[in-house]
C-alpha atoms as a PDB file:
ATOM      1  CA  UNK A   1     126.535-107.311  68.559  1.00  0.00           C
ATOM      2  CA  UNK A   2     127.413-104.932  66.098  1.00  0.00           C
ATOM      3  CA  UNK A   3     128.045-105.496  62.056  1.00  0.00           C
ATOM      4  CA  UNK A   4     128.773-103.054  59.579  1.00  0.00           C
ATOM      5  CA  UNK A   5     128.327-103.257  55.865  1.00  0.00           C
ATOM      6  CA  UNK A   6     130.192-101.453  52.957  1.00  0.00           C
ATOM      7  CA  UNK A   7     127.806 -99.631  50.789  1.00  0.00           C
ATOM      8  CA  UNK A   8     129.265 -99.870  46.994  1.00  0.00           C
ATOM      9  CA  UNK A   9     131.119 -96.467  46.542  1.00  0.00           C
ATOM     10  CA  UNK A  10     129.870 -96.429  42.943  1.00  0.00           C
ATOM     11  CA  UNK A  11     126.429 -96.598  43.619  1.00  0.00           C
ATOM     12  CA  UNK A  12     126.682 -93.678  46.683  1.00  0.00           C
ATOM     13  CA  UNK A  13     128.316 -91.880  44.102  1.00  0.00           C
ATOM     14  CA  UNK A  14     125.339 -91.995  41.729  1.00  0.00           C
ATOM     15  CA  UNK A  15     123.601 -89.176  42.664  1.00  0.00           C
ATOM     16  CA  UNK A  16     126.439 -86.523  42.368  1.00  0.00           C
ATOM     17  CA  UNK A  17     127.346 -87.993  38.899  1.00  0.00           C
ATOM     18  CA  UNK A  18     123.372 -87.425  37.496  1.00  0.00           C
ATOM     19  CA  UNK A  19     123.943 -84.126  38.927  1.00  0.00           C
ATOM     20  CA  UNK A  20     127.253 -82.993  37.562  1.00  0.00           C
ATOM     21  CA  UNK A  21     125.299 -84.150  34.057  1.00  0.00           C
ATOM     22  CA  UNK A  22     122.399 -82.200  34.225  1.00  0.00           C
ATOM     23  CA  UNK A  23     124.400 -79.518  35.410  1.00  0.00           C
ATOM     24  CA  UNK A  24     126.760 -79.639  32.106  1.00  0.00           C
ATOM     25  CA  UNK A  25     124.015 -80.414  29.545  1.00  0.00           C
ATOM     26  CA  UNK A  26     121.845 -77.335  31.140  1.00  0.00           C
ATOM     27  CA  UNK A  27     124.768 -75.038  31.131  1.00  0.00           C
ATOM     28  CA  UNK A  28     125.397 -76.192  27.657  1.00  0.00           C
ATOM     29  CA  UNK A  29     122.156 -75.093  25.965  1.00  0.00           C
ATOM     30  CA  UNK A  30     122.693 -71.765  27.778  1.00  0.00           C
ATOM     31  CA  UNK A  31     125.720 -71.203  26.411  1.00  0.00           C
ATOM     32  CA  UNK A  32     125.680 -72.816  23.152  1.00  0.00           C
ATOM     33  CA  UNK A  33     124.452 -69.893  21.196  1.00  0.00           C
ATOM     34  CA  UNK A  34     126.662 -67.334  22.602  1.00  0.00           C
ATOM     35  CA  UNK A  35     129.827 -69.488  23.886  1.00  0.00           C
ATOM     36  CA  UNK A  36     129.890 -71.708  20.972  1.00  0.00           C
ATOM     37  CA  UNK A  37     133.087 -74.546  20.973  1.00  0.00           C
ATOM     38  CA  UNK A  38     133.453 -73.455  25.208  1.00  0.00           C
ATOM     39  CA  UNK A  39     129.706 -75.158  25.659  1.00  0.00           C
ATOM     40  CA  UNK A  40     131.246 -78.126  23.966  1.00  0.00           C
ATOM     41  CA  UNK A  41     134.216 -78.238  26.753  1.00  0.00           C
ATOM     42  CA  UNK A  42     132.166 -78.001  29.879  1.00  0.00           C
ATOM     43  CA  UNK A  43     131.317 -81.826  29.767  1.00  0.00           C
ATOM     44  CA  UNK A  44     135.220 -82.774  29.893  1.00  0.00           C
ATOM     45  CA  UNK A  45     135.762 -79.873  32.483  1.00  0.00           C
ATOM     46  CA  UNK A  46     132.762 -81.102  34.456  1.00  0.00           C
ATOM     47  CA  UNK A  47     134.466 -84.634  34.198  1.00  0.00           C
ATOM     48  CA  UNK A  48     137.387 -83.127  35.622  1.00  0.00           C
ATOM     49  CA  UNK A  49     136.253 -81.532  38.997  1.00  0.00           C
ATOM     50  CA  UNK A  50     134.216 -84.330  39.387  1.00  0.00           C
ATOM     51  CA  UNK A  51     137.254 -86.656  39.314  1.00  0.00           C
ATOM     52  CA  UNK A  52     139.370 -84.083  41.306  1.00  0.00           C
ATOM     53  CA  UNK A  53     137.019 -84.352  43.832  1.00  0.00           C
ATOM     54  CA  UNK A  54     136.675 -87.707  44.265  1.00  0.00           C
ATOM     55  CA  UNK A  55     140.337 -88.299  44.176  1.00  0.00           C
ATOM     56  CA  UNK A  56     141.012 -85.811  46.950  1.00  0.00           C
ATOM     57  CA  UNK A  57     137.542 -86.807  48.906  1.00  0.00           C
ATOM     58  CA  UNK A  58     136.068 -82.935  49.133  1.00  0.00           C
ATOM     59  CA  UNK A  59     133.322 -82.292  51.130  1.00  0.00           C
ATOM     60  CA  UNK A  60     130.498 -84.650  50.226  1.00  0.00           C
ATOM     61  CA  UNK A  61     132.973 -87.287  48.800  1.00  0.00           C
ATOM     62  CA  UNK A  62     134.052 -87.467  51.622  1.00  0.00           C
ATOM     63  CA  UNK A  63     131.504 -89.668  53.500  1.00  0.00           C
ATOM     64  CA  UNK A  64     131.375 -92.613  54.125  1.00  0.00           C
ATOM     65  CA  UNK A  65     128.073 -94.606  53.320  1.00  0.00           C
ATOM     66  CA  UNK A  66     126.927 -97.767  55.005  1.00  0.00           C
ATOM     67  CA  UNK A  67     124.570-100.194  56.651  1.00  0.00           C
ATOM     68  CA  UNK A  68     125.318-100.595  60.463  1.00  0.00           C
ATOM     69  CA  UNK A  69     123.280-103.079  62.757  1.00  0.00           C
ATOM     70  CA  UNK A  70     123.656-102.805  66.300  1.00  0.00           C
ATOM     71  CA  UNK A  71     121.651-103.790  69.608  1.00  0.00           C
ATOM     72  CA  UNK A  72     119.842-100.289  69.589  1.00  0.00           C
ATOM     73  CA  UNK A  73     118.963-100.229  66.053  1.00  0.00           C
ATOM     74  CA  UNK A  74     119.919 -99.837  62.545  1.00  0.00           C
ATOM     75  CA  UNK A  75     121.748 -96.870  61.155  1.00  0.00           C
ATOM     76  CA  UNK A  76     122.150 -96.221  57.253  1.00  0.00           C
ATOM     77  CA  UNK A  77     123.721 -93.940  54.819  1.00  0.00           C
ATOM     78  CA  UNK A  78     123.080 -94.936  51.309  1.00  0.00           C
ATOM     79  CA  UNK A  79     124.540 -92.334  49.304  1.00  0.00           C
ATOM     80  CA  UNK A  80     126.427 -89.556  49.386  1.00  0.00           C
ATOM     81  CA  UNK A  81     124.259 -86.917  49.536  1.00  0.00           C
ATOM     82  CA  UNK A  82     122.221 -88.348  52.545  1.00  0.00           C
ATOM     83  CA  UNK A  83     122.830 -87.401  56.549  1.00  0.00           C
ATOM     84  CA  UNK A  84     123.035 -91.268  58.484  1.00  0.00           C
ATOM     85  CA  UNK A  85     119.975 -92.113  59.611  1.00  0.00           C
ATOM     86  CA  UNK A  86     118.555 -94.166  62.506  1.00  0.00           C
ATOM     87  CA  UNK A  87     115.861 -96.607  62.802  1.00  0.00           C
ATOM     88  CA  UNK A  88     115.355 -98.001  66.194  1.00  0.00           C
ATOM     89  CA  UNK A  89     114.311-102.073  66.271  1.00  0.00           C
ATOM     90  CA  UNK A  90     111.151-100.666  68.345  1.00  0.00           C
ATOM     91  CA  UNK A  91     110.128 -98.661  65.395  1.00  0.00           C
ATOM     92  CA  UNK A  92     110.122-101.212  62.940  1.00  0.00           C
ATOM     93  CA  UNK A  93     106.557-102.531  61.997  1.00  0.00           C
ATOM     94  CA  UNK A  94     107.407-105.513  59.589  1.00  0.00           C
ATOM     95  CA  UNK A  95     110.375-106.467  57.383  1.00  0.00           C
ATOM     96  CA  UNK A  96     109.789-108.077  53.875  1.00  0.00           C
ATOM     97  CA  UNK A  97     112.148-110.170  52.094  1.00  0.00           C
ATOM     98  CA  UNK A  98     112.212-109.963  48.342  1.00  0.00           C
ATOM     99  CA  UNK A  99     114.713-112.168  45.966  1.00  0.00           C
ATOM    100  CA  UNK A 100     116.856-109.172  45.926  1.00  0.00           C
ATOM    101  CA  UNK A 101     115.873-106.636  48.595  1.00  0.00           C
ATOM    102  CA  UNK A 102     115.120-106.658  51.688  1.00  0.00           C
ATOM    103  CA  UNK A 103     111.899-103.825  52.560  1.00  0.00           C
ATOM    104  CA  UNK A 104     111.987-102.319  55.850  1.00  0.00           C
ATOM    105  CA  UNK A 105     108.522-100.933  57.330  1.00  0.00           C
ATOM    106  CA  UNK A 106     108.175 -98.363  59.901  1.00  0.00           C
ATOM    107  CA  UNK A 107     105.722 -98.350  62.536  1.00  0.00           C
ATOM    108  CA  UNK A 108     105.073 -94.496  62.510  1.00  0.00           C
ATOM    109  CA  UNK A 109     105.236 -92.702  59.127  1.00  0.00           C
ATOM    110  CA  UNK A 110     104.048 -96.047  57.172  1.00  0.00           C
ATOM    111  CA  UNK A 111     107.711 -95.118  55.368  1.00  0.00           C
ATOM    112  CA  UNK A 112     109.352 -98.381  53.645  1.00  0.00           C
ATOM    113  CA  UNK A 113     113.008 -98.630  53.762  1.00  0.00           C
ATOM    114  CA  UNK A 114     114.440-100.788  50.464  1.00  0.00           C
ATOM    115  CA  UNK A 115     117.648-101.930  51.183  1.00  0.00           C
ATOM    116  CA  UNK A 116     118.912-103.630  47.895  1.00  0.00           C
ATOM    117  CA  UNK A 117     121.581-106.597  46.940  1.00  0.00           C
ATOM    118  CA  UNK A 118     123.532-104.034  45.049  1.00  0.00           C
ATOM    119  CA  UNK A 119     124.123-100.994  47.574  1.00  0.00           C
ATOM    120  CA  UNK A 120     126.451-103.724  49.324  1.00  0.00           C
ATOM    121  CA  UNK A 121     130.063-103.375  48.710  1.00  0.00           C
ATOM    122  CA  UNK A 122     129.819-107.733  48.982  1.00  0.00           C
ATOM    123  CA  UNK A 123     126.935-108.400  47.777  1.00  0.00           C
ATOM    124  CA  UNK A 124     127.764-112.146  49.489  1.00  0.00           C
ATOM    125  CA  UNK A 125     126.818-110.517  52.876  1.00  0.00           C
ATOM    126  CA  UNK A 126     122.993-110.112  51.888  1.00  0.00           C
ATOM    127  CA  UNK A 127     122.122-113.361  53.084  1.00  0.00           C
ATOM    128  CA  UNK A 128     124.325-112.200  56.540  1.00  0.00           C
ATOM    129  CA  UNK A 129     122.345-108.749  56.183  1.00  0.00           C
ATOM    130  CA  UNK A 130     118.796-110.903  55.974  1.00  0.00           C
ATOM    131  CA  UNK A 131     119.811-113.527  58.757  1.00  0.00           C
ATOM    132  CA  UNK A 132     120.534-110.559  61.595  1.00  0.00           C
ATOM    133  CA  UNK A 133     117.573-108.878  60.791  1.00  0.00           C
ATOM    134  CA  UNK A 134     115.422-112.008  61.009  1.00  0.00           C
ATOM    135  CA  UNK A 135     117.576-112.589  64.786  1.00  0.00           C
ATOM    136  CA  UNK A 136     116.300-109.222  65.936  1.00  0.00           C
ATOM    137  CA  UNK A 137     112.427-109.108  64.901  1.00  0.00           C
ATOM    138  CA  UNK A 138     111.742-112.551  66.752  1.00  0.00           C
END
């Protein structure tokens, strides 16, 4: 049994796009005073590498994030800046279903996993998402 679901690209992206923002309105109260109308252009150039990037799928935008289920366990990737990550089923302490997340509890570190309607590419596949996880904890 294994099942893999599409993490929205949109949402993985999220974290590179608050970056590239703080990044350009930082660098644009450095340079205001001193590089006046060239502080004003590093928003569009920022806009610009940003898109480059993702259009030619450089280094981080270049993973690929998901939610895969398998007999060992469940492995994640949420966005783009995170390594995949493994949870066996053994390790899991409880799950707990909300309207539109499903919350993950490890045995161990006490550390809650939220896994949310709208990381999933479909978010029709939730209630597939919640029905395999209920299969394994019983």
């Amino acid at each position: 049994m294994q099942h893999l679901f599409a993490i929205n690209r949109n949402k993985a992206e999220a974290p590179a796009v608050a970056t590239f923002f703080i990044v350009a309105i930082f660098s644009s109260i450095y340079f205001y005073p001193t590089f006046l109308w060239g502080a004003f252009l590093l928003f569009p150039m920022l806009v610009i590498i940003y898109l480059v990037l993702r259009y030619f799928k450089v280094s981080y935008f270049n993973r690929q994030c998901f939610i895969f289920l398998d007999d060992e366990g469940i492995r994640y990737c949420l966005h783009i800046f995170q390594k995949p990550i493994f949870v066996a089923w053994d390790k899991i302490d409880r799950i707990n279903y909300q309207l539109y997340e499903i919350n993950i509890k490890i045995k161990d570190s006490g550390e809650v996993i939220s896994l949310q309607v709208g990381y999933l590419k479909h978010p029709e596949e939730f209630e597939e998402l919640k029905g395999i996880l209920d299969a394994k904890m019983m």
